[in-house]
Structures are given as structure tokens and as C-alpha cells.
PDB file of N, CA and C in Angstrom:
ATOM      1  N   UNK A   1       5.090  87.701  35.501  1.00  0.00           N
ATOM      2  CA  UNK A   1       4.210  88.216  34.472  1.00  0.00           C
ATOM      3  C   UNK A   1       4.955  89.309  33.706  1.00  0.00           C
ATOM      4  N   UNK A   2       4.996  89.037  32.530  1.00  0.00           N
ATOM      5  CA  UNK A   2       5.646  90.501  32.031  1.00  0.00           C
ATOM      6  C   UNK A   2       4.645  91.538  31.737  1.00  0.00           C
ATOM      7  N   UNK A   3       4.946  92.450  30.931  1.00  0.00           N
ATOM      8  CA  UNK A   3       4.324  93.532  30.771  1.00  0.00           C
ATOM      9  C   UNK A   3       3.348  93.686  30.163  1.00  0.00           C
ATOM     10  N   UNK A   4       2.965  92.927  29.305  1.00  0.00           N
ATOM     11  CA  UNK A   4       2.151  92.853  28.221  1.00  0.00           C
ATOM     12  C   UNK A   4       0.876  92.772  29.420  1.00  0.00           C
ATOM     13  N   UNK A   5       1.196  91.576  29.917  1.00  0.00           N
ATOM     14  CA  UNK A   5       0.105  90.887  30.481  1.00  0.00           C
ATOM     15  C   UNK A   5      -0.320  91.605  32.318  1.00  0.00           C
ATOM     16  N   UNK A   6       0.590  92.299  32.164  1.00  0.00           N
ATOM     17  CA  UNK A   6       0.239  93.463  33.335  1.00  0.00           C
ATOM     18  C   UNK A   6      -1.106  94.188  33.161  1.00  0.00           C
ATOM     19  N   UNK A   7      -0.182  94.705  31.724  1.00  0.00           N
ATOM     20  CA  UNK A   7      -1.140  95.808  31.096  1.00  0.00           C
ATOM     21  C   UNK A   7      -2.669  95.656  30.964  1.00  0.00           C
ATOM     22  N   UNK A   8      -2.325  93.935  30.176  1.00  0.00           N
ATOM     23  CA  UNK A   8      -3.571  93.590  29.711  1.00  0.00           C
ATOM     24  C   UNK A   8      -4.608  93.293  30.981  1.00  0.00           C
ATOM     25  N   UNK A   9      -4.498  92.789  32.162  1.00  0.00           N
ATOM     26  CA  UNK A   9      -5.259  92.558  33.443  1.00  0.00           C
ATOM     27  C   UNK A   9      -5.441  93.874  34.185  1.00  0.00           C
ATOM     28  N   UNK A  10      -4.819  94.933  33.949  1.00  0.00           N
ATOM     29  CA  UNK A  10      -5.232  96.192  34.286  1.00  0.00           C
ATOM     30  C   UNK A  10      -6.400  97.082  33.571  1.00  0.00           C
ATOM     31  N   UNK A  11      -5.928  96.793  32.093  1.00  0.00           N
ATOM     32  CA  UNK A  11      -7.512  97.503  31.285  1.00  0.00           C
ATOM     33  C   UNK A  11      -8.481  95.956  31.547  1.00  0.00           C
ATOM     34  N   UNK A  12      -8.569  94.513  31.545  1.00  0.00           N
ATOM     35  CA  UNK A  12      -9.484  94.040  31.887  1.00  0.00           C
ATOM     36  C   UNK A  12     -10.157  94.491  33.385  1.00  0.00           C
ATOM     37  N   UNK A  13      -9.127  94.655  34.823  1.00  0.00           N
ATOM     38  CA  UNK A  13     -10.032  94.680  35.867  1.00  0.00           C
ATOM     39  C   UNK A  13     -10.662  96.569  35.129  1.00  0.00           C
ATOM     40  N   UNK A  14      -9.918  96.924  34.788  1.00  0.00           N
ATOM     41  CA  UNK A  14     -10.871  98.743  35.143  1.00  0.00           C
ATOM     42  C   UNK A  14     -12.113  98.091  33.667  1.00  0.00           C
ATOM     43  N   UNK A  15     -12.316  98.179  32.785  1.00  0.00           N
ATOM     44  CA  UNK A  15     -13.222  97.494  32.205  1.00  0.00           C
ATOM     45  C   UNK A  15     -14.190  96.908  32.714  1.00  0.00           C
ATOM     46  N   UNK A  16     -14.180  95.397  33.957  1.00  0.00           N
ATOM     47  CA  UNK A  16     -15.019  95.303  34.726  1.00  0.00           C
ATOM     48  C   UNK A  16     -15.491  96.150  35.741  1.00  0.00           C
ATOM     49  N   UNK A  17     -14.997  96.796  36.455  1.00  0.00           N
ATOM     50  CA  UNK A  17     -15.486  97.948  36.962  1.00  0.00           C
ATOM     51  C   UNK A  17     -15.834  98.765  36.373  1.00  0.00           C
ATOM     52  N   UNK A  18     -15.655  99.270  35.773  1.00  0.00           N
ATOM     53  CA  UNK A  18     -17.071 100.376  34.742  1.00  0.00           C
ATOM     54  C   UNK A  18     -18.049  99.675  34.232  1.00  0.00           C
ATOM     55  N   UNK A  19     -18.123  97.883  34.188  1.00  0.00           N
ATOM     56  CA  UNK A  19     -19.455  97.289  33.907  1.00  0.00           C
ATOM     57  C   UNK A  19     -20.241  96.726  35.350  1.00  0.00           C
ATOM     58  N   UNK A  20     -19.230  97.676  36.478  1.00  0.00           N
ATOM     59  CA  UNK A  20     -20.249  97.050  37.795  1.00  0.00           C
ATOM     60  C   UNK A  20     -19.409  96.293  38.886  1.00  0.00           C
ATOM     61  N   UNK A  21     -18.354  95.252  38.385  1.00  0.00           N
ATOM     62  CA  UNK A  21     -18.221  94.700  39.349  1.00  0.00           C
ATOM     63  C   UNK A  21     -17.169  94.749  40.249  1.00  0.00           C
ATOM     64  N   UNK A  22     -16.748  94.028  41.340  1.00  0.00           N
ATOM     65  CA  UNK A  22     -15.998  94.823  42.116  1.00  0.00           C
ATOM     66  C   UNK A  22     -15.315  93.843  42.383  1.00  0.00           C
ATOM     67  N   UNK A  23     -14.180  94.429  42.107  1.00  0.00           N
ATOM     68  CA  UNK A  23     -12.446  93.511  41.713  1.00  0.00           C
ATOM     69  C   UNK A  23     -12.038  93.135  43.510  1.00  0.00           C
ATOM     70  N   UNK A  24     -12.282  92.226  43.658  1.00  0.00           N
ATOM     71  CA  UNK A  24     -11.935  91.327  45.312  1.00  0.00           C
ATOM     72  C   UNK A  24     -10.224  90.800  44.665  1.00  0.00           C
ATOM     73  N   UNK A  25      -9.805  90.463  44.167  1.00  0.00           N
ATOM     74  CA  UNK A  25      -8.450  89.589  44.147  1.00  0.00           C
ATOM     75  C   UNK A  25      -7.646  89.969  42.859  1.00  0.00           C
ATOM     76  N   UNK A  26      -6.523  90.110  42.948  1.00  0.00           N
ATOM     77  CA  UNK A  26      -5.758  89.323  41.416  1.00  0.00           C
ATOM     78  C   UNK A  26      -4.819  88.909  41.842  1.00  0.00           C
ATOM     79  N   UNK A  27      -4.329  88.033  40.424  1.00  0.00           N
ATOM     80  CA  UNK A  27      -3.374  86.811  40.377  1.00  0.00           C
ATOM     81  C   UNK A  27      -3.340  86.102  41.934  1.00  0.00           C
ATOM     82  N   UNK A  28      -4.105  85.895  42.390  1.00  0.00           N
ATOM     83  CA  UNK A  28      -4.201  84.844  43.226  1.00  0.00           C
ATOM     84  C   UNK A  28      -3.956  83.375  42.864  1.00  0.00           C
ATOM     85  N   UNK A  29      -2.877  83.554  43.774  1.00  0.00           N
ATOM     86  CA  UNK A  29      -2.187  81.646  43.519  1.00  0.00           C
ATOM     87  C   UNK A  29      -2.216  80.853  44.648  1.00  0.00           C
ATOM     88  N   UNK A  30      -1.871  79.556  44.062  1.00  0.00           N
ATOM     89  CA  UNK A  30      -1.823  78.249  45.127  1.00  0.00           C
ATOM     90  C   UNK A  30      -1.398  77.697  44.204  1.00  0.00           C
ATOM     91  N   UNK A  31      -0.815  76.149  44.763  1.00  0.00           N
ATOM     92  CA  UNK A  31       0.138  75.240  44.180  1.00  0.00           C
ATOM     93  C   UNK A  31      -1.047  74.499  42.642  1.00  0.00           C
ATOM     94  N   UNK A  32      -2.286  75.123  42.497  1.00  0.00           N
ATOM     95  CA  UNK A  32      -2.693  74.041  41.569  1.00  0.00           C
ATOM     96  C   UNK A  32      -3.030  75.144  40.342  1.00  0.00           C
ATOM     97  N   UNK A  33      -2.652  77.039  40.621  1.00  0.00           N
ATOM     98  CA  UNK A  33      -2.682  77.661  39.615  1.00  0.00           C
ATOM     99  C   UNK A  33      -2.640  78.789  39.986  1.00  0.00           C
ATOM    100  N   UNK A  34      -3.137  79.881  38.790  1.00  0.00           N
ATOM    101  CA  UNK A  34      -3.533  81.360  38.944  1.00  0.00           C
ATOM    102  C   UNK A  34      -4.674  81.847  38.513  1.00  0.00           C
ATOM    103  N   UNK A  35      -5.418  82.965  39.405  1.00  0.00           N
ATOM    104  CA  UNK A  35      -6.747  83.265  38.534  1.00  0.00           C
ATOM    105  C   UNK A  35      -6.366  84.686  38.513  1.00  0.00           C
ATOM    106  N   UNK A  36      -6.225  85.068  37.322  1.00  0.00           N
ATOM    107  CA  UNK A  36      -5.948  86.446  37.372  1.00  0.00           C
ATOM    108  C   UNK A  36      -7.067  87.593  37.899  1.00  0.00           C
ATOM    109  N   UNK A  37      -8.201  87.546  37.738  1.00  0.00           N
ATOM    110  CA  UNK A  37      -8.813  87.995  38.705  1.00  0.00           C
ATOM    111  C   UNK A  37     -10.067  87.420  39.188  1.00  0.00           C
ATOM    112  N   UNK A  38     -10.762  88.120  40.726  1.00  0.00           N
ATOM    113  CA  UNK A  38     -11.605  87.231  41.258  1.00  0.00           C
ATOM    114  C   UNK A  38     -12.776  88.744  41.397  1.00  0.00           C
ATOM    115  N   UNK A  39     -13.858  88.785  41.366  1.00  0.00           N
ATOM    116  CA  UNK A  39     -14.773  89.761  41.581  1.00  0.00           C
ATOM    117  C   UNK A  39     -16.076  89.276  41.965  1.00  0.00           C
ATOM    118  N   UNK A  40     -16.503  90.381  42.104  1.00  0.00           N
ATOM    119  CA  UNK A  40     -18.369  90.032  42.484  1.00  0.00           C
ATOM    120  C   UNK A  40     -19.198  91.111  41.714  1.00  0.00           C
ATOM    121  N   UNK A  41     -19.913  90.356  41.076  1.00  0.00           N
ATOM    122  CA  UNK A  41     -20.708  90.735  40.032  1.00  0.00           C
ATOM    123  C   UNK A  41     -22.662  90.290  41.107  1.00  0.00           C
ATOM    124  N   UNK A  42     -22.976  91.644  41.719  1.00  0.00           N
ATOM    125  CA  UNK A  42     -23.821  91.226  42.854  1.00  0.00           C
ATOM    126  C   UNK A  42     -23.626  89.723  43.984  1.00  0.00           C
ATOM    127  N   UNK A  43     -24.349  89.418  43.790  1.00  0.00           N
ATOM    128  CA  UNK A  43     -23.901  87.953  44.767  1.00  0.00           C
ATOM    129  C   UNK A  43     -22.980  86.667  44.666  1.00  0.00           C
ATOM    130  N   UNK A  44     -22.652  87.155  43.201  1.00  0.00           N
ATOM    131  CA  UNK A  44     -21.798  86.225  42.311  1.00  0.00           C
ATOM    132  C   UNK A  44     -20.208  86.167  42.421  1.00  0.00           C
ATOM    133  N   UNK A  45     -19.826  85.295  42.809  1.00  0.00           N
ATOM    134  CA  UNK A  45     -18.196  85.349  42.652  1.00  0.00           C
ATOM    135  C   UNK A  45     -17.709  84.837  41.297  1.00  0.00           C
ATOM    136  N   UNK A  46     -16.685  85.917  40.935  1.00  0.00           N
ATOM    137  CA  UNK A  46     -16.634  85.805  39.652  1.00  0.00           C
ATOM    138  C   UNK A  46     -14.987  85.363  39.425  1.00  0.00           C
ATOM    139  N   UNK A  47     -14.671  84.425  38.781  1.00  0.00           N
ATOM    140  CA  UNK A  47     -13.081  83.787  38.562  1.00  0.00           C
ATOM    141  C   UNK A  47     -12.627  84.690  36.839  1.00  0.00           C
ATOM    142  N   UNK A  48     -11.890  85.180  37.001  1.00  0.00           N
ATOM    143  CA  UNK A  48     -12.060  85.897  35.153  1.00  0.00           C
ATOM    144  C   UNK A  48     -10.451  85.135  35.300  1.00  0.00           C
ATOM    145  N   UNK A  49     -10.615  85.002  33.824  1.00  0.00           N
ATOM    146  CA  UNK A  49      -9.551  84.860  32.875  1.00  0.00           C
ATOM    147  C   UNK A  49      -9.208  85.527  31.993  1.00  0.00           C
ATOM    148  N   UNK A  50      -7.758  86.231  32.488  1.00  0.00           N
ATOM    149  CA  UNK A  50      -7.616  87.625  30.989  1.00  0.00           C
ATOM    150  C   UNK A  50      -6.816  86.903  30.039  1.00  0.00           C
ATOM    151  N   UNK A  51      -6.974  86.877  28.792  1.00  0.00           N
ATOM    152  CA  UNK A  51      -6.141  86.419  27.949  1.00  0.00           C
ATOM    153  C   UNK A  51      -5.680  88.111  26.618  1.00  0.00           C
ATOM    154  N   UNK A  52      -4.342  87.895  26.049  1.00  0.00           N
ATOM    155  CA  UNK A  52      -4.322  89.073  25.695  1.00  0.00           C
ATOM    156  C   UNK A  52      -3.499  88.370  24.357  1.00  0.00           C
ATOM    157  N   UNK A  53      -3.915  88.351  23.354  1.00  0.00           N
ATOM    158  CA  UNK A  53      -3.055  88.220  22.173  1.00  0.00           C
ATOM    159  C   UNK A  53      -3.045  89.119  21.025  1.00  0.00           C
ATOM    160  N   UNK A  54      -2.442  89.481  20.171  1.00  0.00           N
ATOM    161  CA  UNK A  54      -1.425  90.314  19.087  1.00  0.00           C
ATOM    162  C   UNK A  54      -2.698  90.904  18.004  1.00  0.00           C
ATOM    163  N   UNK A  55      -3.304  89.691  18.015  1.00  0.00           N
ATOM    164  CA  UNK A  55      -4.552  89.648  16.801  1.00  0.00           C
ATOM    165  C   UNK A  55      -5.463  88.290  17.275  1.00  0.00           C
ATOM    166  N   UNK A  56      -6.512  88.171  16.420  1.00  0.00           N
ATOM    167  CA  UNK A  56      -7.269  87.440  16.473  1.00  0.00           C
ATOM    168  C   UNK A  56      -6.955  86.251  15.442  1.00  0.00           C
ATOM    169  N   UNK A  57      -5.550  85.946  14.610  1.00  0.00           N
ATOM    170  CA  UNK A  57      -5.015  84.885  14.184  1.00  0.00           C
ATOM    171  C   UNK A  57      -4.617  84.345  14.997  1.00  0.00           C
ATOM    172  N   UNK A  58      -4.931  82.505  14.590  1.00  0.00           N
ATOM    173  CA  UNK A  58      -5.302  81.054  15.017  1.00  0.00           C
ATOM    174  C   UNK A  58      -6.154  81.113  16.114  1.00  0.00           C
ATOM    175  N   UNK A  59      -7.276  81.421  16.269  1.00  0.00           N
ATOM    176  CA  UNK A  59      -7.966  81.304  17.004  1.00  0.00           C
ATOM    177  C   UNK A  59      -8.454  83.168  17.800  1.00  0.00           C
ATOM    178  N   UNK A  60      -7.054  82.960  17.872  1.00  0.00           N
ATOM    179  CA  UNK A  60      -7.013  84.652  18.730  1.00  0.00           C
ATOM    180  C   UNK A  60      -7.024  84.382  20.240  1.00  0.00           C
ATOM    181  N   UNK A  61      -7.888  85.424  21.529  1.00  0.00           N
ATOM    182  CA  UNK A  61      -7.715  85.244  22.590  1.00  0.00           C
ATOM    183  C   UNK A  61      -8.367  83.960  23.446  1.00  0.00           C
ATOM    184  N   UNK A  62      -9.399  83.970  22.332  1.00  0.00           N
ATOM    185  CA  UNK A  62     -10.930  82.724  22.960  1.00  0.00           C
ATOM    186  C   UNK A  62     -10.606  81.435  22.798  1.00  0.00           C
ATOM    187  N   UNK A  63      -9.536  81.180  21.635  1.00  0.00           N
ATOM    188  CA  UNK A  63      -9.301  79.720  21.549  1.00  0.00           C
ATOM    189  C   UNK A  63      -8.009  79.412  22.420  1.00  0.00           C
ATOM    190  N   UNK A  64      -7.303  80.324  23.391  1.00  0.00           N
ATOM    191  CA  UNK A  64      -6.244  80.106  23.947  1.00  0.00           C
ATOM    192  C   UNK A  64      -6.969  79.523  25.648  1.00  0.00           C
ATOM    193  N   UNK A  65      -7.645  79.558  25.568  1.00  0.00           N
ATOM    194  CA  UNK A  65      -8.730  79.057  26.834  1.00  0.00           C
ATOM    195  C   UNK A  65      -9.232  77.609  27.017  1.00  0.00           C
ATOM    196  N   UNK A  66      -8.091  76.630  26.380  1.00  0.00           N
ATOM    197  CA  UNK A  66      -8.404  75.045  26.478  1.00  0.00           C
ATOM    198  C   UNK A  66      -9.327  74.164  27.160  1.00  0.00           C
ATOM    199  N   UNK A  67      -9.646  73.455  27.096  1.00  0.00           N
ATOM    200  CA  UNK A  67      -9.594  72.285  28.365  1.00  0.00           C
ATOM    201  C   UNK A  67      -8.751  72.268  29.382  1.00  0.00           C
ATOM    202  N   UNK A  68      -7.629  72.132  28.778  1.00  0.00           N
ATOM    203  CA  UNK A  68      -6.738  71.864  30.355  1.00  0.00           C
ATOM    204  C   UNK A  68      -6.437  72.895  30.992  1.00  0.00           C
ATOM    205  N   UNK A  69      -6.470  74.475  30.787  1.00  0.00           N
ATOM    206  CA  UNK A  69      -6.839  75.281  31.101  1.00  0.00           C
ATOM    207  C   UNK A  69      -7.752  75.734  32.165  1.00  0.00           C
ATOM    208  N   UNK A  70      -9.068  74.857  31.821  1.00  0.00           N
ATOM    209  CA  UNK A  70     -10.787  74.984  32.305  1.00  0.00           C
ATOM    210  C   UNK A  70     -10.080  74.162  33.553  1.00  0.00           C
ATOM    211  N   UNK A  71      -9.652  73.329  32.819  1.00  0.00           N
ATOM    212  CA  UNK A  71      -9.384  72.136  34.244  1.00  0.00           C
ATOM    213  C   UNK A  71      -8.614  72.819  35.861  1.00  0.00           C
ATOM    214  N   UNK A  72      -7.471  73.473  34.827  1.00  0.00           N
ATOM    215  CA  UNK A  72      -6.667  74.174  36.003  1.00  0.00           C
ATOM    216  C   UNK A  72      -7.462  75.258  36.613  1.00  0.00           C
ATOM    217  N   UNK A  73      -8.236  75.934  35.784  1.00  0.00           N
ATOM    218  CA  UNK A  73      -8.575  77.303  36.478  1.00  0.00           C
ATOM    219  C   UNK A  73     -10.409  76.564  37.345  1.00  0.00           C
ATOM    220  N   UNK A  74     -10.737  75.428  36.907  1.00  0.00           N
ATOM    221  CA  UNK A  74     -11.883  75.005  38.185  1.00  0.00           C
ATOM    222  C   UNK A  74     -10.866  74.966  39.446  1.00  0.00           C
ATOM    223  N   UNK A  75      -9.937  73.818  39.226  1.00  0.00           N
ATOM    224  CA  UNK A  75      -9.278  73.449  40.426  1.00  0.00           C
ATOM    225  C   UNK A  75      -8.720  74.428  41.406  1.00  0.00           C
ATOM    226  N   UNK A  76      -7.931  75.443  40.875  1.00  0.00           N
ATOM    227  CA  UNK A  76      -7.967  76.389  41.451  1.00  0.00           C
ATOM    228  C   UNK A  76      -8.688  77.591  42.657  1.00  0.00           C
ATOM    229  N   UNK A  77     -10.259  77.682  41.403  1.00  0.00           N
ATOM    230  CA  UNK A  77     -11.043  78.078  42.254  1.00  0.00           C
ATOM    231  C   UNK A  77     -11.926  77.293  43.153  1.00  0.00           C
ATOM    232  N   UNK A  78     -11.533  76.009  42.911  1.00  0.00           N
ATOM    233  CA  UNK A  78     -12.327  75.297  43.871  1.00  0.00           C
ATOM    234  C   UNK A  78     -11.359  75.411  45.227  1.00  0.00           C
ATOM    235  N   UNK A  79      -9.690  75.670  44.825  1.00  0.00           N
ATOM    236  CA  UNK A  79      -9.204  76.227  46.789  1.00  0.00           C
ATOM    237  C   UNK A  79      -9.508  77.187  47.100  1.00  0.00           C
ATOM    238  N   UNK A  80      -9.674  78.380  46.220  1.00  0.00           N
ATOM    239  CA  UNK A  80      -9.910  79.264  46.670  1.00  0.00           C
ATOM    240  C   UNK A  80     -11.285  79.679  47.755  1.00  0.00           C
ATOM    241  N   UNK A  81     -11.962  78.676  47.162  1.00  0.00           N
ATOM    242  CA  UNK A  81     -13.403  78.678  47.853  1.00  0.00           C
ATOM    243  C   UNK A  81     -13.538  77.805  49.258  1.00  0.00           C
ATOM    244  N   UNK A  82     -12.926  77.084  48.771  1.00  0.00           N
ATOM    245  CA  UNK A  82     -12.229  76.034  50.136  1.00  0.00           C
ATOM    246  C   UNK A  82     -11.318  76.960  51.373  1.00  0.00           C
ATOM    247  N   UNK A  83     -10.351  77.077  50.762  1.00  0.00           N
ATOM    248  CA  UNK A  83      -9.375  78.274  52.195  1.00  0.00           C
ATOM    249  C   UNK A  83     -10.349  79.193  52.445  1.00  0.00           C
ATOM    250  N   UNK A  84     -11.356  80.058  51.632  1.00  0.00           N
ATOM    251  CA  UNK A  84     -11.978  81.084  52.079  1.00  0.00           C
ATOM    252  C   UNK A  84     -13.282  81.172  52.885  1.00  0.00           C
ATOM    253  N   UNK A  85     -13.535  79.670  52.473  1.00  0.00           N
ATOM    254  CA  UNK A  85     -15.077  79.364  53.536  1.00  0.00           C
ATOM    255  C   UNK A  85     -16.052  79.990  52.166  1.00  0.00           C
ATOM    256  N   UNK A  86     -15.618  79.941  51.336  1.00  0.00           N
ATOM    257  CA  UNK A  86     -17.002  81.150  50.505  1.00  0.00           C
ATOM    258  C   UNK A  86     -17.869  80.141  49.799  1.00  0.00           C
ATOM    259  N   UNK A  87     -18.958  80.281  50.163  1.00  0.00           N
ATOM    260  CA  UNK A  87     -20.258  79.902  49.933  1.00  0.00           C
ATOM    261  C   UNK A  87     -21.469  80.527  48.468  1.00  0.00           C
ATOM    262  N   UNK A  88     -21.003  81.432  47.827  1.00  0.00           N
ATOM    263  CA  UNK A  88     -21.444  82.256  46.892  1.00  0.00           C
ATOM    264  C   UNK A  88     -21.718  81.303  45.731  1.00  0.00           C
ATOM    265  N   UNK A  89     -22.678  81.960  44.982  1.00  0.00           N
ATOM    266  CA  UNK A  89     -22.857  81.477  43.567  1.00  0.00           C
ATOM    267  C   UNK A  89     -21.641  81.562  42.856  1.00  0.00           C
ATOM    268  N   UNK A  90     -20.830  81.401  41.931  1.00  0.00           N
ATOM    269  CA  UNK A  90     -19.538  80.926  41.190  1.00  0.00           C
ATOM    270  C   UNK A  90     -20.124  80.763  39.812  1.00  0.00           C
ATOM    271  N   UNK A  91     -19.002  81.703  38.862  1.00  0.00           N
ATOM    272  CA  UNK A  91     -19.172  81.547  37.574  1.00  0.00           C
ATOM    273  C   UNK A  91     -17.668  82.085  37.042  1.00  0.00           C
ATOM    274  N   UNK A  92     -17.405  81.438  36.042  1.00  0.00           N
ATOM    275  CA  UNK A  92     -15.986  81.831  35.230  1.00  0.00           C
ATOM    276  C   UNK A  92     -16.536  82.613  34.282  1.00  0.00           C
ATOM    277  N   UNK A  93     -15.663  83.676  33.979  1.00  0.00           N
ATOM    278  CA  UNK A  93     -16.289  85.132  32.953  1.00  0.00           C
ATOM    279  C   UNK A  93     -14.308  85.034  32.499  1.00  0.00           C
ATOM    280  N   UNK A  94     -14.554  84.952  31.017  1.00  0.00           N
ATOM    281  CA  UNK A  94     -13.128  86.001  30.093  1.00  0.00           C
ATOM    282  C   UNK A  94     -13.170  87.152  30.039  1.00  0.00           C
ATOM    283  N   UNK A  95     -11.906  87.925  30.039  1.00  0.00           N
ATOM    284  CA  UNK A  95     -11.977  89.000  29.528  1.00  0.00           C
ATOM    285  C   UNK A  95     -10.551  88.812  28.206  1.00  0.00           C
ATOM    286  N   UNK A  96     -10.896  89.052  26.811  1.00  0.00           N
ATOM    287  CA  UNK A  96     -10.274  88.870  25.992  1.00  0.00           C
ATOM    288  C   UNK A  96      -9.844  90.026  25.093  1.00  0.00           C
ATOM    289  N   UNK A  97      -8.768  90.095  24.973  1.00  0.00           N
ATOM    290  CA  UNK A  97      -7.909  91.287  24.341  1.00  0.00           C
ATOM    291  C   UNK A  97      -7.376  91.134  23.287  1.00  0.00           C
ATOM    292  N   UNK A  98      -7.690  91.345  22.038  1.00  0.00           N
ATOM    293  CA  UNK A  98      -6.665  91.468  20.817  1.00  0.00           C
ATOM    294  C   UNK A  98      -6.091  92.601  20.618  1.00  0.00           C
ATOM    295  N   UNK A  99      -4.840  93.086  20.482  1.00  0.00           N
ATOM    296  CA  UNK A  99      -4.586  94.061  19.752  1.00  0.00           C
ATOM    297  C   UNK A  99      -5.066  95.557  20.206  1.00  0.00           C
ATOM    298  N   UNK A 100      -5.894  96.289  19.729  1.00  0.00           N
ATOM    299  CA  UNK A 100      -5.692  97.306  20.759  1.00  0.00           C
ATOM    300  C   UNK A 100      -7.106  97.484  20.060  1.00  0.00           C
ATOM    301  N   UNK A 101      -8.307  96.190  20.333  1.00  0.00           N
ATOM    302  CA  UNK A 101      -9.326  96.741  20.614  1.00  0.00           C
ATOM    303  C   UNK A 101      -9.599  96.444  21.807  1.00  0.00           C
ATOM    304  N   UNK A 102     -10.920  97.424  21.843  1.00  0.00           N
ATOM    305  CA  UNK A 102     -11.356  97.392  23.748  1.00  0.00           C
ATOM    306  C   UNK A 102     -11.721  95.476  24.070  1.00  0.00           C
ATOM    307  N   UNK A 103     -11.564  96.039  25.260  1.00  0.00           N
ATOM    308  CA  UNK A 103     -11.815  94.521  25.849  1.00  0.00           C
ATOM    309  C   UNK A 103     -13.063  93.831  25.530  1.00  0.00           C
ATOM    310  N   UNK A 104     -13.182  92.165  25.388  1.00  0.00           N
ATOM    311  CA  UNK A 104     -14.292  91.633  25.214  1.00  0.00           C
ATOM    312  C   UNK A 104     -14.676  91.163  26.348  1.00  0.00           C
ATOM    313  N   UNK A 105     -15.985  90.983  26.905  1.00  0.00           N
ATOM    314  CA  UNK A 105     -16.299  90.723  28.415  1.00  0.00           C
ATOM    315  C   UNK A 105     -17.146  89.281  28.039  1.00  0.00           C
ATOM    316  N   UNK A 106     -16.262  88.305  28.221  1.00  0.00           N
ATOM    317  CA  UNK A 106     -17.598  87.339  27.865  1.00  0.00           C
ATOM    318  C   UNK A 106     -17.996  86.389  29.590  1.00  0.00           C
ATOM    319  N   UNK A 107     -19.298  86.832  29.432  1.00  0.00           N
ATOM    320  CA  UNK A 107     -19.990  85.799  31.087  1.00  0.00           C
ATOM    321  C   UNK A 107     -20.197  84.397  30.725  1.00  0.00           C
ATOM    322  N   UNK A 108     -19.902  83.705  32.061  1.00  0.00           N
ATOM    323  CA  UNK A 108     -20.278  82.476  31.918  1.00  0.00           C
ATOM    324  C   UNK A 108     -19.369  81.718  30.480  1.00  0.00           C
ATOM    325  N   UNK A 109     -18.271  82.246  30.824  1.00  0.00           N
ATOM    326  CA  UNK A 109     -17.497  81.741  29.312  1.00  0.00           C
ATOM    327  C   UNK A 109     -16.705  80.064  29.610  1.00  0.00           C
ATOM    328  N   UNK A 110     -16.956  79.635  30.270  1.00  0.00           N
ATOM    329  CA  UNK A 110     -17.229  77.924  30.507  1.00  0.00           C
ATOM    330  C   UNK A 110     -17.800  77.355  31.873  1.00  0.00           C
ATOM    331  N   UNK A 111     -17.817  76.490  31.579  1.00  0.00           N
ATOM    332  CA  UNK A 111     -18.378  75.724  32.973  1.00  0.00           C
ATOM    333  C   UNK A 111     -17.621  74.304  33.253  1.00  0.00           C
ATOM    334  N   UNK A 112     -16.808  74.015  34.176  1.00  0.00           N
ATOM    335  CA  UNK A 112     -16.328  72.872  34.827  1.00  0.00           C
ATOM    336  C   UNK A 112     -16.999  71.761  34.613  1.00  0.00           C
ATOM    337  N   UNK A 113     -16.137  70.812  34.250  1.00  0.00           N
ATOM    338  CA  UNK A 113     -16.771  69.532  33.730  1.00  0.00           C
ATOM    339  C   UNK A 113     -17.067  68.829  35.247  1.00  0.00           C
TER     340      UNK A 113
END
């Protein structure tokens, strides 16, 4: 990871924690991906995806969040839930960064096909 994207998953997890929730994991890997971070938002296990780009030209941070993307980051958390035995409600939340405004927190920002 270089720096940028250090940076940027550091003001996303402290960001979620000042909105509550409580940072359990980052960059957690296995052979089918990475979730940059994992939290609990009350009973909820939460998979976030930080994305961090320059500006909000071609799309910006929200359109860098594909399909095949969605695909990798279900599969993912579906080992994670698997090796861990965890049984919790599950939801994918972004946290999206342009430029050097504050972070955007979006919940429930897809759902696994």
C-alpha cells in the first residue's frame, strides 16, 4: 500500500470512530482479496471499502467501486465470516475520499449479487 492510501484508511477508520463504530480489523487478507477495514456498527459487522482519489473527475471515488470489485470484496468477506465462525448481521459501508474533503461515509453502499 503506499502512502496515499495509508493515509487515506487512517482518516477513514478515525472518521468511523467518531461516528460510533468500532474498528475490529484492517487490510485483512486471504487468497480471494482485501477489506480494508472490518467494524461493528452495534450488532452489525461492517466490511468498508476506502477508496481515495485526487478529485471527483470521471466518476471520482464512488464510481471506482465496480462490479468486479463487489464481487471480490463479497467473496472475501464471505471467508472472513467462514474462518471466523461469525454469525452477525453483515453490511458493506464506503468510505470515500476526494481531495482533501472530509470523508464521505456511505452505509449499505452495495449489496452482493
Amino acid at each position: 500500500m503506499n502512502l496515499r492510501g495509508a493515509d487515506a484508511e487512517a482518516r477513514a477508520a478515525k472518521h468511523l470512530r467518531a461516528c460510533g463504530l468500532a474498528i475490529i480489523a484492517r487490510n485483512w487478507r486471504c487468497r480471494f482479496g482485501e477489506i480494508d477495514l472490518i467494524a461493528r456498527d452495534g450488532d452489525t459487522l461492517v466490511f468498508v471499502e476506502v477508496r481515495s482519489r485526487a478529485s471527483a473527475d470521471f466518476g471520482g471515488a464512488r464510481a471506482s467501486i465496480d462490479t468486479a470489485k463487489q464481487r471480490k470484496l463479497a467473496a472475501t468477506a464471505s471467508h472472513y465470516l467462514a474462518r471466523t465462525g461469525t454469525a452477525a448481521p453483515c453490511r458493506f459501508d464506503a468510505v470515500l475520499i476526494e481531495g482533501d474533503r472530509a470523508p464521505e461515509w456511505v452505509r449499505d453502499a452495495f449489496r452482493p449479487a
